[in-house]
C-alpha atoms as a PDB file:
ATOM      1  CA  UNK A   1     -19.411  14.817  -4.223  1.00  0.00           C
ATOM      2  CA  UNK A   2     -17.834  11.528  -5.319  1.00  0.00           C
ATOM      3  CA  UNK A   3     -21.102  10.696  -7.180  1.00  0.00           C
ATOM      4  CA  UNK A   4     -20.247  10.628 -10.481  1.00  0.00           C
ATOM      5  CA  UNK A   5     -18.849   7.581 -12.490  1.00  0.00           C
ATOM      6  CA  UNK A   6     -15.590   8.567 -14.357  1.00  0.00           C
ATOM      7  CA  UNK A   7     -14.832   5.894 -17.275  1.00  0.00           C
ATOM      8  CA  UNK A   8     -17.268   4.048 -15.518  1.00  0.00           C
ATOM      9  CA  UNK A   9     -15.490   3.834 -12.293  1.00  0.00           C
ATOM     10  CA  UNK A  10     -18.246   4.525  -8.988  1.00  0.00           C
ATOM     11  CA  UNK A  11     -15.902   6.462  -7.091  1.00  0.00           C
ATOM     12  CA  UNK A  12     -18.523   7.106  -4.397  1.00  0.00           C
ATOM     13  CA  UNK A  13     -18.601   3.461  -3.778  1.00  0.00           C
ATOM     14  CA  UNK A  14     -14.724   3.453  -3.746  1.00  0.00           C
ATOM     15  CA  UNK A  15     -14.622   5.500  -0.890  1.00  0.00           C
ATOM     16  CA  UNK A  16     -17.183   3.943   0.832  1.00  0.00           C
ATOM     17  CA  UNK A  17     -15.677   1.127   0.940  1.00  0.00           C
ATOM     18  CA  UNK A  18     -12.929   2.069   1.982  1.00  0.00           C
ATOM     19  CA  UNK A  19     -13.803   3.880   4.746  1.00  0.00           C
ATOM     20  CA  UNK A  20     -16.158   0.881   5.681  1.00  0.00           C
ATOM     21  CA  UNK A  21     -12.604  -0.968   5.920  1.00  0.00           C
ATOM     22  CA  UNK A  22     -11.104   1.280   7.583  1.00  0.00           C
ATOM     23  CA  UNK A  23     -13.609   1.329  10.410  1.00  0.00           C
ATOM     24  CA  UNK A  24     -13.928  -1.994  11.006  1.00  0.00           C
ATOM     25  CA  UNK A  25      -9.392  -2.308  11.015  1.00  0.00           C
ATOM     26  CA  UNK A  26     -10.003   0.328  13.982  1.00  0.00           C
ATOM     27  CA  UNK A  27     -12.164  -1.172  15.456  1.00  0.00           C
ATOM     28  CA  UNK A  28     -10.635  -4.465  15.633  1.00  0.00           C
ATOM     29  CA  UNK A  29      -8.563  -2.398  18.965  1.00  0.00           C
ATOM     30  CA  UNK A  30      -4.771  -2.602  19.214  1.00  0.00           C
ATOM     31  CA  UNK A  31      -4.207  -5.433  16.482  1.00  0.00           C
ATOM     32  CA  UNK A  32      -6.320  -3.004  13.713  1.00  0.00           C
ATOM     33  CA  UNK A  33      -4.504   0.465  14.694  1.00  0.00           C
ATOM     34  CA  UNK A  34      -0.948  -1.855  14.219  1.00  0.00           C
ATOM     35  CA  UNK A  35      -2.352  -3.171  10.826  1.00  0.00           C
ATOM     36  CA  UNK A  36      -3.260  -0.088   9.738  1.00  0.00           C
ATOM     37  CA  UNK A  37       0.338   1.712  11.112  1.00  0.00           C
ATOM     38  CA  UNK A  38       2.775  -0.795   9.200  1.00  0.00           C
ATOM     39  CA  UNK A  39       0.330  -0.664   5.846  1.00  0.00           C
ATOM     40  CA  UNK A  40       0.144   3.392   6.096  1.00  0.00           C
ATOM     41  CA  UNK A  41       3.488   3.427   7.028  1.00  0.00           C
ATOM     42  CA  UNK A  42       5.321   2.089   4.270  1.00  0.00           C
ATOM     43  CA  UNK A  43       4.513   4.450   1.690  1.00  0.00           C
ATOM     44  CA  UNK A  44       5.229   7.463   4.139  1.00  0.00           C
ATOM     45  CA  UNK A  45       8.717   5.305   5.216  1.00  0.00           C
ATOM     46  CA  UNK A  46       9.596   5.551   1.177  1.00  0.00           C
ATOM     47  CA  UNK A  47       9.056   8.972   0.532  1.00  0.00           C
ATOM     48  CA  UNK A  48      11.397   9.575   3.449  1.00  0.00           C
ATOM     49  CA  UNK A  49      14.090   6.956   2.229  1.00  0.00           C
ATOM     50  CA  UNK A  50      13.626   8.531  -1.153  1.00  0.00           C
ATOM     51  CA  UNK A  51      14.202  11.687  -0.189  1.00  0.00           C
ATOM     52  CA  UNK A  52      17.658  10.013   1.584  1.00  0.00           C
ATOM     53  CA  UNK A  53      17.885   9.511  -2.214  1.00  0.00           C
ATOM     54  CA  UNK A  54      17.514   5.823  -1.647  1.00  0.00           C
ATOM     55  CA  UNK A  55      16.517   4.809  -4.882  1.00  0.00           C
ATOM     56  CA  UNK A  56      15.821   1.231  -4.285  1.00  0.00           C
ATOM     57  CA  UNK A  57      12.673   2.805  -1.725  1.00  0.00           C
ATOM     58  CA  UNK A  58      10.467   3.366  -5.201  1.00  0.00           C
ATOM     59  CA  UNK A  59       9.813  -0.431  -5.326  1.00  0.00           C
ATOM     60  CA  UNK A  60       8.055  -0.404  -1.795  1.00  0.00           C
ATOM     61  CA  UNK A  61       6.132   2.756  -2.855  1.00  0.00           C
ATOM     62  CA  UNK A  62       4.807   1.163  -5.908  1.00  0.00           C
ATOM     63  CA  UNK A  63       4.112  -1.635  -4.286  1.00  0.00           C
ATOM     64  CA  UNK A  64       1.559   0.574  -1.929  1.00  0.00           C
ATOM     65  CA  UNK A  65       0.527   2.821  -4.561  1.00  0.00           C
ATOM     66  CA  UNK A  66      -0.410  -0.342  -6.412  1.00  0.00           C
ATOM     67  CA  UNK A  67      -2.104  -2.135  -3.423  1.00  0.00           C
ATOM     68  CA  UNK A  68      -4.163   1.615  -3.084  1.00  0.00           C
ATOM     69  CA  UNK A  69      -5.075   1.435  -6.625  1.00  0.00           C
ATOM     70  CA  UNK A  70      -6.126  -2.644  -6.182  1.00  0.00           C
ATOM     71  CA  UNK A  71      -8.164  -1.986  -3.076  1.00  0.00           C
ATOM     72  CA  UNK A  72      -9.943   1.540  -4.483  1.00  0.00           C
ATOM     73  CA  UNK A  73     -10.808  -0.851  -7.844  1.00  0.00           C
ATOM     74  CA  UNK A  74     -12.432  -3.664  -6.037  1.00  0.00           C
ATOM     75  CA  UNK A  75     -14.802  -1.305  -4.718  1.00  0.00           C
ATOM     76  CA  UNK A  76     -15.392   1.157  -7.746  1.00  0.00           C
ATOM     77  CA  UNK A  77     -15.767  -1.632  -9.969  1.00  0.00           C
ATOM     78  CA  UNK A  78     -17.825  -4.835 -10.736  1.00  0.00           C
ATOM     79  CA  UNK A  79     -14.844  -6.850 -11.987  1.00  0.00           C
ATOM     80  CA  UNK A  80     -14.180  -9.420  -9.463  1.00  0.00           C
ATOM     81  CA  UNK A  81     -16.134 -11.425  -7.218  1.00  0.00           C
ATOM     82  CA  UNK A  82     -16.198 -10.550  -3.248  1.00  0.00           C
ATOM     83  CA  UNK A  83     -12.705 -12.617  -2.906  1.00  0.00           C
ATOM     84  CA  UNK A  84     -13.446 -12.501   1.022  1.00  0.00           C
ATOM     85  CA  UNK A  85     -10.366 -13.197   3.237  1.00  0.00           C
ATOM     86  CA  UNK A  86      -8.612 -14.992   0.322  1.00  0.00           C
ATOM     87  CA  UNK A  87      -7.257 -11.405  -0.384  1.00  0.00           C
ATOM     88  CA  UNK A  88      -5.398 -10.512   3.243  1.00  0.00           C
ATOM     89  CA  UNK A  89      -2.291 -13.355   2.289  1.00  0.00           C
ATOM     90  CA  UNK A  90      -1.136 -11.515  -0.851  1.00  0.00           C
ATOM     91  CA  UNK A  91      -1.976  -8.081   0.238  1.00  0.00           C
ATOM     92  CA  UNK A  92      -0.206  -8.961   3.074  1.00  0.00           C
ATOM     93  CA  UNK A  93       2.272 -10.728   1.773  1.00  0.00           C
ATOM     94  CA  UNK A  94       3.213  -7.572  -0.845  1.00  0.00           C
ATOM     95  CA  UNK A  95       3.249  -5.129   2.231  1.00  0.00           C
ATOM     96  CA  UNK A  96       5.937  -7.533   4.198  1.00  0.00           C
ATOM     97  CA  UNK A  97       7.859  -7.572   0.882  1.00  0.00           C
ATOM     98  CA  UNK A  98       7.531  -3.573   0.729  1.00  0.00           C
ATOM     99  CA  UNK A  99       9.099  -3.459   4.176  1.00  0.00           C
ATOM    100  CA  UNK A 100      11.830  -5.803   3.728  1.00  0.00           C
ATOM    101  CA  UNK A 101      12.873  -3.769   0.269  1.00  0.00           C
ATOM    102  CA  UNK A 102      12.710  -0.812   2.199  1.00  0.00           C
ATOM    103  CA  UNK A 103      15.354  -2.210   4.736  1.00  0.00           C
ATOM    104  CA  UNK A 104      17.025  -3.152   2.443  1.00  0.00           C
ATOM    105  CA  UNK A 105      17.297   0.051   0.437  1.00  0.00           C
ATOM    106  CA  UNK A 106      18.044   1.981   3.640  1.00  0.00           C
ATOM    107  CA  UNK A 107      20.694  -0.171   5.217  1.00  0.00           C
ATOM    108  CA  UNK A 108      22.088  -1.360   1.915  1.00  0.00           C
ATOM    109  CA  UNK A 109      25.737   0.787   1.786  1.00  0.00           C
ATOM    110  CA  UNK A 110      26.620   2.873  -0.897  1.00  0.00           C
ATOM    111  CA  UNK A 111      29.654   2.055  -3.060  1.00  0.00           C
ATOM    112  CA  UNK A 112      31.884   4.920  -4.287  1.00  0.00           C
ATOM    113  CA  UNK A 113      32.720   4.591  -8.600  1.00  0.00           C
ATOM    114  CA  UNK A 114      36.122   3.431  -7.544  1.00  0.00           C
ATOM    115  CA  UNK A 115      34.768   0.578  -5.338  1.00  0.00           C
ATOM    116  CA  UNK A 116      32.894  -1.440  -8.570  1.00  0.00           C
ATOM    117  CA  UNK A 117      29.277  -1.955  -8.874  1.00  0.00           C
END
């Protein structure tokens, strides 16, 4: 049980509001599962381009881990105020960066030493 506080984080309030948000994403219908596919997606599409050993995929998976880490605070914490829907744009706006590094990294071709940097 997620119960306890740990350096006075309430992780049982972390997770339940995050499942709270997840819930209502799903059931927004099509729009919420697509949401929910390109945010869950992008950490999952980095460990796979890192394993390519595209190195340039660790800025999109910091980005998530770091947007994970955000969203699990707001909830186990009391240090911001409810920012409402003021938060989607740069949330959002992080995630579309995440994606567009991870093109990058992926499609971005590899020089040899004796082609320069």
């Amino acid at each position: 049980m997620l119960s306890a506080l740990l350096f006075g984080l309430d992780l049982e309030a972390a997770r339940s509001g995050i499942s709270k948000d997840l819930d209502e994403l799903i059931d927004e219908g099509a729009r919420g599962w697509v949401l929910l596919g390109v945010a869950a997606g992008l950490p999952l599409a980095s460990l796979l381009a890192l394993m390519m050993k595209r190195w340039l995929a660790l800025l999109p998976l910091a980005i998530s881990i770091g947007l994970f880490c955000v969203w699990a605070l707001y909830y186990a914490t009391d240090w911001w105020s409810n920012p409402g829907q003021a938060a989607w744009a740069p949330a959002s706006g992080l995630v579309l960066l995440g994606w567009v590094l991870l093109i990058v990294a992926v499609v971005r071709r590899r020089r040899g030493p004796w082609m320069g940097s």
